[in-house]
Protein backbone atom coordinates (compact mmCIF):
# COMPACT_ATOMS: atom_id res chain seq x y z
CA UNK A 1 19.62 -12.40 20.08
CA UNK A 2 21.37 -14.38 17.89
CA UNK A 3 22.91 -12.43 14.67
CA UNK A 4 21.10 -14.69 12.19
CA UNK A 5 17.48 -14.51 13.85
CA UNK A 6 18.44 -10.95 13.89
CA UNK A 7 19.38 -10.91 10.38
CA UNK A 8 15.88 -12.19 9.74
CA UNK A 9 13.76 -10.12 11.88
CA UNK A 10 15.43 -6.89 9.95
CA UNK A 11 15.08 -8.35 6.75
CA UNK A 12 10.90 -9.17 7.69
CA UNK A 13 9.93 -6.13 9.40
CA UNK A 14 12.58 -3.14 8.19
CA UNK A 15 9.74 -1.99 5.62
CA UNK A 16 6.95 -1.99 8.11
CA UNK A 17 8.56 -0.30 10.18
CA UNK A 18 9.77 2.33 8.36
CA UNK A 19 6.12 3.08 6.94
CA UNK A 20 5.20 3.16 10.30
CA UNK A 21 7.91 5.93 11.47
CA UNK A 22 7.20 7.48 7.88
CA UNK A 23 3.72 8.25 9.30
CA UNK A 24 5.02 9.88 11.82
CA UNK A 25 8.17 11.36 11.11
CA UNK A 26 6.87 12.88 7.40
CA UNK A 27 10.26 12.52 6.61
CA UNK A 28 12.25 10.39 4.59
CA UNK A 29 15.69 10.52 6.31
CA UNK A 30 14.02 10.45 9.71
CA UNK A 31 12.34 7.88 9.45
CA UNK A 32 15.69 6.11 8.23
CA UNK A 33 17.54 7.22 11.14
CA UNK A 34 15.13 6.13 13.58
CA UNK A 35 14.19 2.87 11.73
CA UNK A 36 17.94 2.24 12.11
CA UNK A 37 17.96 3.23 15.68
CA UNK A 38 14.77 0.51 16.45
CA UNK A 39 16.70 -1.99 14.93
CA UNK A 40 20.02 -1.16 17.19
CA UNK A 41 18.14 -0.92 20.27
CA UNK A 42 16.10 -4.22 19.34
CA UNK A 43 19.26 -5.86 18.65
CA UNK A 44 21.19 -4.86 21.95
CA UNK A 45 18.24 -4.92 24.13
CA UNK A 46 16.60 -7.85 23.21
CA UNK A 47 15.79 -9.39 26.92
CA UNK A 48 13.37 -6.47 27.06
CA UNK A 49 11.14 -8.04 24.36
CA UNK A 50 8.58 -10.52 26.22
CA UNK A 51 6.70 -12.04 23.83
CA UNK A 52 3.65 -11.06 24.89
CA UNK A 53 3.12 -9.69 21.17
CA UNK A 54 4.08 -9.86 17.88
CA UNK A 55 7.73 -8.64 16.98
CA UNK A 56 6.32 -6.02 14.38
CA UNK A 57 4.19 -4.49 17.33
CA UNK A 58 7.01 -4.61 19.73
CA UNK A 59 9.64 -2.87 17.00
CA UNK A 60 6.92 -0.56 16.56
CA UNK A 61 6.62 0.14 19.98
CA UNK A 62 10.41 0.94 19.95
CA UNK A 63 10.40 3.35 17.52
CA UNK A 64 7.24 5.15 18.88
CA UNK A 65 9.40 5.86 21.57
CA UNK A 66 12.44 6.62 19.78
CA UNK A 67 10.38 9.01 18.06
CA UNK A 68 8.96 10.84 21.14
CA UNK A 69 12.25 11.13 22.34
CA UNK A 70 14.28 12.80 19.10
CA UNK A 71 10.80 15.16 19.21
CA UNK A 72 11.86 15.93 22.17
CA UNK A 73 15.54 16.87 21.52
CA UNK A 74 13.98 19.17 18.85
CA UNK A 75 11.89 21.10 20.74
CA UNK A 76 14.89 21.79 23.43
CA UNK A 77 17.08 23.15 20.48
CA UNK A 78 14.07 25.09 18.73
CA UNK A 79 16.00 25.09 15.60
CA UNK A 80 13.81 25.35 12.68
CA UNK A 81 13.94 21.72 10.60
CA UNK A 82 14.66 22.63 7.27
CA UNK A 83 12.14 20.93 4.57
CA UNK A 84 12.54 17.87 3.32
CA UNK A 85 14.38 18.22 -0.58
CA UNK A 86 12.90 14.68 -1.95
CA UNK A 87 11.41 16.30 -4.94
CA UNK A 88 11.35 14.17 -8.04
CA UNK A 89 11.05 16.07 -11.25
CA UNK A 90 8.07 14.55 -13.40
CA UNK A 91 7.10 15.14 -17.23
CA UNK A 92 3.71 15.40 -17.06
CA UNK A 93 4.01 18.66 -15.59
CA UNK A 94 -0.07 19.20 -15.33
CA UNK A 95 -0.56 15.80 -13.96
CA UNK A 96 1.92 16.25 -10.92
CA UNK A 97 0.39 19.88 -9.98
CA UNK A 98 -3.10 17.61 -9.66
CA UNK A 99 -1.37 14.77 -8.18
CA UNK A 100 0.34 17.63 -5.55
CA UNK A 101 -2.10 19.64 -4.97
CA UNK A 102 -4.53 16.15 -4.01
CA UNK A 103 -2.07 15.31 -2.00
CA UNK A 104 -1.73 18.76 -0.15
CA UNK A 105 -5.22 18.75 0.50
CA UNK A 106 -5.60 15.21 1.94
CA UNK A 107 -2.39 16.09 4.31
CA UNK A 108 -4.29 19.01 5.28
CA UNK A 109 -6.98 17.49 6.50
CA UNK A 110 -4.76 14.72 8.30
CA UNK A 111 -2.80 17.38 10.05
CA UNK A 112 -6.22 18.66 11.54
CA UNK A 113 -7.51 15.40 12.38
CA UNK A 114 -7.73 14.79 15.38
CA UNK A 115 -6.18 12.09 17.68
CA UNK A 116 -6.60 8.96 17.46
CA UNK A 117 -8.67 9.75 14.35
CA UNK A 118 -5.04 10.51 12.37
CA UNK A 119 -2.89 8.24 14.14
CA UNK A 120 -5.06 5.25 13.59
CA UNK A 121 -5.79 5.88 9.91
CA UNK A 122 -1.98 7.00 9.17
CA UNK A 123 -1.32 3.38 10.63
CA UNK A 124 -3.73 1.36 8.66
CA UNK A 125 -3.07 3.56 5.21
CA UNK A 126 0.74 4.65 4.99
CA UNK A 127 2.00 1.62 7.48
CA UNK A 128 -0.20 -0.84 6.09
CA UNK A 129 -0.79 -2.12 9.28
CA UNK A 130 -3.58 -4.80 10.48
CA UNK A 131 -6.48 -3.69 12.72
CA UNK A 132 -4.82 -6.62 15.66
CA UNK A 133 -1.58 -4.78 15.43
CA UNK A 134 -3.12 -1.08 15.48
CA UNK A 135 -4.51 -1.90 18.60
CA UNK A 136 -1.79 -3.67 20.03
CA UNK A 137 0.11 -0.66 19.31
CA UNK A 138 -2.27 1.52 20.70
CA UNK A 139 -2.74 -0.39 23.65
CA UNK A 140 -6.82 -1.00 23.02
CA UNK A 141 -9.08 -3.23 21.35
CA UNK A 142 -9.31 -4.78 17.56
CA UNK A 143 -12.80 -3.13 17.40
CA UNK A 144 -11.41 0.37 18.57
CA UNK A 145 -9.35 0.18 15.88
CA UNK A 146 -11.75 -0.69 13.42
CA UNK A 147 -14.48 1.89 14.80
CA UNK A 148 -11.80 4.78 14.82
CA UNK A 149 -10.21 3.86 11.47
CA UNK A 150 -13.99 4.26 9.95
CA UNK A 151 -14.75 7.32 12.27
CA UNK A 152 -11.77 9.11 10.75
CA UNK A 153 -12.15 8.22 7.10
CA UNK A 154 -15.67 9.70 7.47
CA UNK A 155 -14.17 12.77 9.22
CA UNK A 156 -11.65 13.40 6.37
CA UNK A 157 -14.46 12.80 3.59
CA UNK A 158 -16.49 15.36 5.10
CA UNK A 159 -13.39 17.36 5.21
CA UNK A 160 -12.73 17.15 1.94
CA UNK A 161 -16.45 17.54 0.84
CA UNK A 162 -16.94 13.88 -0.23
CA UNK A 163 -19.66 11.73 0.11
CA UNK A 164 -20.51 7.67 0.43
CA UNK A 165 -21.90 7.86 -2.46
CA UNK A 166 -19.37 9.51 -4.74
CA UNK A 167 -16.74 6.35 -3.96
């Protein structure tokens, strides 16, 4: 791959990707280091990419694997990963213990979830992906994804003891 149509790819999909290993990494410099990685691998690898899909859905791909693998690793060591120190220190003190303890519960619930339920919505919401590339991902159909992204919202509103009707 040339360095300037690699220059381009990086500079079109680095953000999408990184949401995407965000959703599944939960953590900031992971999701960095991997992103990083995809691009690498991409970059030195390219006669592996086919064009049989999109080049989002194929960096994806990479970095679902890249991710599986560094999972992996983890699990051989068994070292305990310590928590991620990101915290930003608001001033609206009472408006960030709502805002956390929202968020808590709706990563509760997403934890739980079951799969494809979480992987689908984490996709769609936190990767801001399209149904096509969901399911290109996921190796399925566009309506699979749709069905399964509404299945789980339903699931985590129920969860979360909201209804249709409260939205």
């Amino acid at each position: 791959m040339e360095k300037a149509a690699f220059e381009k790819l990086y500079q079109a999909y680095y953000m999408r990707v990184y949401s995407y290993v965000m959703t599944l990494a939960g953590k900031s410099h992971m999701a960095e280091e991997i992103t990083q990685e995809t691009f690498y691998k991409a970059f030195t690898t390219n006669a592996s990419f086919r064009g049989e899909s999109n080049a989002v859905t194929w960096l994806c791909s990479i970095a679902r694997n890249l991710f599986v693998d560094e999972m992996r690793r983890q699990a051989k060591r068994a070292a305990p990963i310590p928590p991620d120190a990101d915290a930003d220190s608001g001033v609206d003190i009472a408006r960030e213990v709502e805002d956390r303890d929202t968020s808590c519960q709706i990563h509760q619930v997403l934890h739980k979830l079951e799969e494809p339920y979480r992987q689908v919505f984490e996709l769609r919401i936190f990767g801001e992906m399209s149904f096509r590339e969901i399911s290109s991902i996921c190796g399925k159909t566009e309506s699979w994804a749709r069905v399964t992204y509404h299945r789980a919202k339903l699931k985590i509103m129920e969860r979360m003891g909201i209804h249709e009707t409260e939205l």
